[in-house]
PDB file of N, CA and C in Angstrom:
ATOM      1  N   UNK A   1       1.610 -10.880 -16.682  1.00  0.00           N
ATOM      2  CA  UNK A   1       1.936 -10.603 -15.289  1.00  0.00           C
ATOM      3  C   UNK A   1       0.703 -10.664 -14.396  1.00  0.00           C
ATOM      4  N   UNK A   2      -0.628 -10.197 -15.406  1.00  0.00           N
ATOM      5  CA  UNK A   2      -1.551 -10.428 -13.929  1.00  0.00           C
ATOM      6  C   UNK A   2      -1.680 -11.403 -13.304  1.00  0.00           C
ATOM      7  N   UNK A   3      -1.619 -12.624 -14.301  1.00  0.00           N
ATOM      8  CA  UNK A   3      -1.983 -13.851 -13.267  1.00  0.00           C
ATOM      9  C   UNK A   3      -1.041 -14.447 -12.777  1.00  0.00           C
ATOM     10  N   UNK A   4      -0.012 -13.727 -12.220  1.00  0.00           N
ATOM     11  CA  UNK A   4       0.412 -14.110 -11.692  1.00  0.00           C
ATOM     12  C   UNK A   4       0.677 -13.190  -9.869  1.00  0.00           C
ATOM     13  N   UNK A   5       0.117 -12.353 -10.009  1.00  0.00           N
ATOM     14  CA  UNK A   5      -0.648 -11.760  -9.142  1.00  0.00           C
ATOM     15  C   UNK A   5      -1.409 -12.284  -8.217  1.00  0.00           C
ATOM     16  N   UNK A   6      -2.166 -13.703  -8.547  1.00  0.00           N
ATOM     17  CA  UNK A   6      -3.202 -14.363  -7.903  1.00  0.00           C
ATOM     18  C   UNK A   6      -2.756 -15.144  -7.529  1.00  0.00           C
ATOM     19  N   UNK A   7      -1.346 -15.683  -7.897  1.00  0.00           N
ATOM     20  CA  UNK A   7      -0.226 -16.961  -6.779  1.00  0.00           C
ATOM     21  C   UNK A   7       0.322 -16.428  -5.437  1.00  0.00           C
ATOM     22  N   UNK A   8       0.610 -14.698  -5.928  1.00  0.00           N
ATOM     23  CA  UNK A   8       1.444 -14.397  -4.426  1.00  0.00           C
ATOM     24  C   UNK A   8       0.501 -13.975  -3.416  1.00  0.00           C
ATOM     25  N   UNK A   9       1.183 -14.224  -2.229  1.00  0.00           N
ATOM     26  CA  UNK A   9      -0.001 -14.636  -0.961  1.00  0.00           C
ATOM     27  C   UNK A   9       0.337 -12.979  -0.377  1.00  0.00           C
ATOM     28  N   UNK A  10      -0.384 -12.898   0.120  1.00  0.00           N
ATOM     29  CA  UNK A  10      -0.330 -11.656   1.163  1.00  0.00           C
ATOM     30  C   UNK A  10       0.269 -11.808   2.207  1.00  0.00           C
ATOM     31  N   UNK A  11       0.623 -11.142   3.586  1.00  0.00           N
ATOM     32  CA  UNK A  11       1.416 -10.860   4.456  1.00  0.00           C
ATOM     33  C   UNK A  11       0.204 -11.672   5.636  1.00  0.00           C
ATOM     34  N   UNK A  12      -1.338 -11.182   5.400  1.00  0.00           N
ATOM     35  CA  UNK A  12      -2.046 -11.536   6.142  1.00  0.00           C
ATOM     36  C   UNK A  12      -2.352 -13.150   5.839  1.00  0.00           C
ATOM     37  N   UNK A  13      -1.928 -13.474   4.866  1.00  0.00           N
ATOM     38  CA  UNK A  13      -2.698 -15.165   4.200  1.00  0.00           C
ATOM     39  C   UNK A  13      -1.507 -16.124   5.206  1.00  0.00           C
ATOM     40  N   UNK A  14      -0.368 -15.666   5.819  1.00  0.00           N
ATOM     41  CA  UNK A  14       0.377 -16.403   6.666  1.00  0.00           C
ATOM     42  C   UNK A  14      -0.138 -16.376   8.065  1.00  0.00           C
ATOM     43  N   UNK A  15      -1.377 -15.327   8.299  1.00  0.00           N
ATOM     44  CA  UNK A  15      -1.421 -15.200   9.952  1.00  0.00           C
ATOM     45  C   UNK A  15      -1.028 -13.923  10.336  1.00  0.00           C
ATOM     46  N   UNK A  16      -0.327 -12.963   9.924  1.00  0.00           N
ATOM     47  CA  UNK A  16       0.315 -11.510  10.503  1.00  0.00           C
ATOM     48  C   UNK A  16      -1.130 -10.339   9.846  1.00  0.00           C
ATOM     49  N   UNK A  17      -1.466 -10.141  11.263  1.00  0.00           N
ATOM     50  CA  UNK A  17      -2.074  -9.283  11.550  1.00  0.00           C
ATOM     51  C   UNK A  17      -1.067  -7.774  11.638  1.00  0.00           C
ATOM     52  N   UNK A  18      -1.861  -6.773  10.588  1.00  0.00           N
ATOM     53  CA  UNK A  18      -1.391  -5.385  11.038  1.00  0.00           C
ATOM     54  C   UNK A  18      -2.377  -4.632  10.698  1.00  0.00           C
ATOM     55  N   UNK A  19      -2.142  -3.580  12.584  1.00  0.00           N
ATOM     56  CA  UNK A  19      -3.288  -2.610  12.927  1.00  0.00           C
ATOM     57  C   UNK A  19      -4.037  -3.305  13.976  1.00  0.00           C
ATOM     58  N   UNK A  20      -5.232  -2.455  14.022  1.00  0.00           N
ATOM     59  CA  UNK A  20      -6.561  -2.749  14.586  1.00  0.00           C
ATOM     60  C   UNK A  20      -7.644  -3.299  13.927  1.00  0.00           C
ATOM     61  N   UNK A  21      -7.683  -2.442  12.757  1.00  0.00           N
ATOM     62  CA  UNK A  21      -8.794  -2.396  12.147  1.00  0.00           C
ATOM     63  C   UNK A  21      -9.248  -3.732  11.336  1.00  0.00           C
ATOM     64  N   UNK A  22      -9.916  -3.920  10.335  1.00  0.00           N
ATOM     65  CA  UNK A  22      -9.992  -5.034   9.655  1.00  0.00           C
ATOM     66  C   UNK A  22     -10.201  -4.499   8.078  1.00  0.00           C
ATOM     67  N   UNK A  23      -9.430  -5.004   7.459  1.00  0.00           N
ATOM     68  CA  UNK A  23      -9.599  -4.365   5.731  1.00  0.00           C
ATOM     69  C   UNK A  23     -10.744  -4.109   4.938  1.00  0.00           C
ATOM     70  N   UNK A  24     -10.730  -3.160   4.313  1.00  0.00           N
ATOM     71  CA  UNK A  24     -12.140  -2.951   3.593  1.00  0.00           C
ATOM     72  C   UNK A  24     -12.766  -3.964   2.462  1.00  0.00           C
ATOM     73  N   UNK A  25     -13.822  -3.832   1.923  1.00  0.00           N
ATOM     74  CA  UNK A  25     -14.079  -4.416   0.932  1.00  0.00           C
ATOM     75  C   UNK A  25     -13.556  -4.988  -0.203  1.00  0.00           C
ATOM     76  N   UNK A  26     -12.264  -3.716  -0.568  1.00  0.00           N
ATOM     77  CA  UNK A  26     -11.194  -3.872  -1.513  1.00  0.00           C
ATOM     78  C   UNK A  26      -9.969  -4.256  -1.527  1.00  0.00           C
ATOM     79  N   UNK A  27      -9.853  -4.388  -0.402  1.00  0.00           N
ATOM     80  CA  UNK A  27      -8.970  -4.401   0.400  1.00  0.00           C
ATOM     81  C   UNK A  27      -7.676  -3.748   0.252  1.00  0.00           C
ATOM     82  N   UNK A  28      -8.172  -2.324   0.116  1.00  0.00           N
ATOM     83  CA  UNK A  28      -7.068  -0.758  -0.695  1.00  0.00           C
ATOM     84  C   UNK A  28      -7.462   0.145   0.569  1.00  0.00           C
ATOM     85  N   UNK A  29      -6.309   1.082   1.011  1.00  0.00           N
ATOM     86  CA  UNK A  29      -6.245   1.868   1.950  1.00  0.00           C
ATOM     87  C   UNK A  29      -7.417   2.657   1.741  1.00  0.00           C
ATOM     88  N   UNK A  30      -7.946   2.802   0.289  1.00  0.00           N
ATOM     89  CA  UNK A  30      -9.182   4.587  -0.051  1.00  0.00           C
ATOM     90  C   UNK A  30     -10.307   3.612   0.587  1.00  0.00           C
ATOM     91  N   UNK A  31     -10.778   2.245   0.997  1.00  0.00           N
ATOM     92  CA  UNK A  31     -11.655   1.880   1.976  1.00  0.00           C
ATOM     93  C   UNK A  31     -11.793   2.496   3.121  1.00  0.00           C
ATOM     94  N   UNK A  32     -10.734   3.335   3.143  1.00  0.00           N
ATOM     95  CA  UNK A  32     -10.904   3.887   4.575  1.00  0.00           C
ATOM     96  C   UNK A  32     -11.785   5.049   4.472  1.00  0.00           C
ATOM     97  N   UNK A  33     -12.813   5.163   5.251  1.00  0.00           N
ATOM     98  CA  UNK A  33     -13.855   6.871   4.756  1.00  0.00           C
ATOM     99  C   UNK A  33     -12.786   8.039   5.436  1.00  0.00           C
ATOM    100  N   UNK A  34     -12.998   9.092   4.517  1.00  0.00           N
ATOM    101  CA  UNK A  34     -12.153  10.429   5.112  1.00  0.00           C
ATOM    102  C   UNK A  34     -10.125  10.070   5.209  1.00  0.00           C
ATOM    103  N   UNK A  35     -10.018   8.803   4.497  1.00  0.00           N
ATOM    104  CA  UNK A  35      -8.345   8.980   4.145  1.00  0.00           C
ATOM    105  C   UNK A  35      -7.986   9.091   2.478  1.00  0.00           C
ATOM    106  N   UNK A  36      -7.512   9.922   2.464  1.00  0.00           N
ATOM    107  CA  UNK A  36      -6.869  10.433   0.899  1.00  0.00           C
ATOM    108  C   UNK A  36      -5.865  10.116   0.804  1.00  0.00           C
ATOM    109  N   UNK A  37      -5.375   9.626  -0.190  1.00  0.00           N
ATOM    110  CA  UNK A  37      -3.726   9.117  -0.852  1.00  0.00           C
ATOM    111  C   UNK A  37      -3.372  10.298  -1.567  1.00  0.00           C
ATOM    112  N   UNK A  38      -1.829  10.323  -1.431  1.00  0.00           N
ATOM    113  CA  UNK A  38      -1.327  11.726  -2.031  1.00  0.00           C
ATOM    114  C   UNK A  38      -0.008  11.128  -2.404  1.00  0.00           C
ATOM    115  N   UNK A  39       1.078  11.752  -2.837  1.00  0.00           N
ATOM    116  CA  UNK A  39       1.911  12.283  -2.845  1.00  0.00           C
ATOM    117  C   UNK A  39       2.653  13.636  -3.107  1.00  0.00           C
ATOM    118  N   UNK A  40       4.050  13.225  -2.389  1.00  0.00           N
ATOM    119  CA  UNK A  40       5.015  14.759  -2.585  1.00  0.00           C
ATOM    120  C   UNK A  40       6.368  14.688  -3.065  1.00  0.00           C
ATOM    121  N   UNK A  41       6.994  15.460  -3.927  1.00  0.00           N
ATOM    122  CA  UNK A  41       8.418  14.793  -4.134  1.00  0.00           C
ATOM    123  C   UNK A  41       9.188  16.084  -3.233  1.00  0.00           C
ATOM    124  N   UNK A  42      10.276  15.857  -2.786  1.00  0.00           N
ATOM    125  CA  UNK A  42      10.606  16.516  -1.802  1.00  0.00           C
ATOM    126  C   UNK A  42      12.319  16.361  -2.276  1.00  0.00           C
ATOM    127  N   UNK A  43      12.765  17.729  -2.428  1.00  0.00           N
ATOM    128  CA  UNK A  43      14.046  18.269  -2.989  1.00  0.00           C
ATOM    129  C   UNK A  43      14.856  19.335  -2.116  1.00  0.00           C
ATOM    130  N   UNK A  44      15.957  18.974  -1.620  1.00  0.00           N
ATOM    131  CA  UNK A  44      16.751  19.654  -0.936  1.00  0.00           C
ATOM    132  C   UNK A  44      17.903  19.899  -1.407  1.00  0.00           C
ATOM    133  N   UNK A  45      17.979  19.474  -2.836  1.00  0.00           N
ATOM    134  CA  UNK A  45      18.895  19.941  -3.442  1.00  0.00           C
ATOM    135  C   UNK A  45      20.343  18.941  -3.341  1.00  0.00           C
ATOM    136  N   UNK A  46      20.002  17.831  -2.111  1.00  0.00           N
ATOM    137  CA  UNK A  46      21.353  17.077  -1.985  1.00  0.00           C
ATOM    138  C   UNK A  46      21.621  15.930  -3.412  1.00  0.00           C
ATOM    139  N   UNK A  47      20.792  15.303  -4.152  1.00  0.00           N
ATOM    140  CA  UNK A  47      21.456  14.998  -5.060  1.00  0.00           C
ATOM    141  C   UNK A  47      21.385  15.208  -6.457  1.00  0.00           C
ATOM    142  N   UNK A  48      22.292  15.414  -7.367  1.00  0.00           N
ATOM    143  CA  UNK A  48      22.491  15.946  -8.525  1.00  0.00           C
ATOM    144  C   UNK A  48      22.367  14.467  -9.149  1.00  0.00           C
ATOM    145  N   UNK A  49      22.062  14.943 -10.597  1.00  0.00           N
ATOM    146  CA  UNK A  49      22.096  13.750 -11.875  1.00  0.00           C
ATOM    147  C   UNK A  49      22.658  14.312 -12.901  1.00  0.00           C
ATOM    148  N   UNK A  50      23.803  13.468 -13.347  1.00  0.00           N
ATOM    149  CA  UNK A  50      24.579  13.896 -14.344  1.00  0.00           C
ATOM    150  C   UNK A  50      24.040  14.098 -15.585  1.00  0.00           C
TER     151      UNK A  50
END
């Protein structure tokens, strides 16, 4: 599967710009200084699993 990773084009390799900014080095959101990735799972109880 990785190499095939290196055929699919990005969103930006067509021309579509998104944001302001310009991508980091890695071109991974943690380029950004002072932004942290997280998650949360979030349960309200609406759905059940049998």
């Amino acid at each position: 599967m990785r190499g095939q990773d290196n055929l699919q084009k990005r969103i930006r390799d067509y021309g579509v710009k998104i944001g302001k900014l310009k991508p980091g080095l890695r071109n991974k959101i943690t380029d950004v200084n002072g932004v942290t990735v997280g998650h949360a799972t979030i349960d309200d109880g609406a759905i059940k699993a049998d």
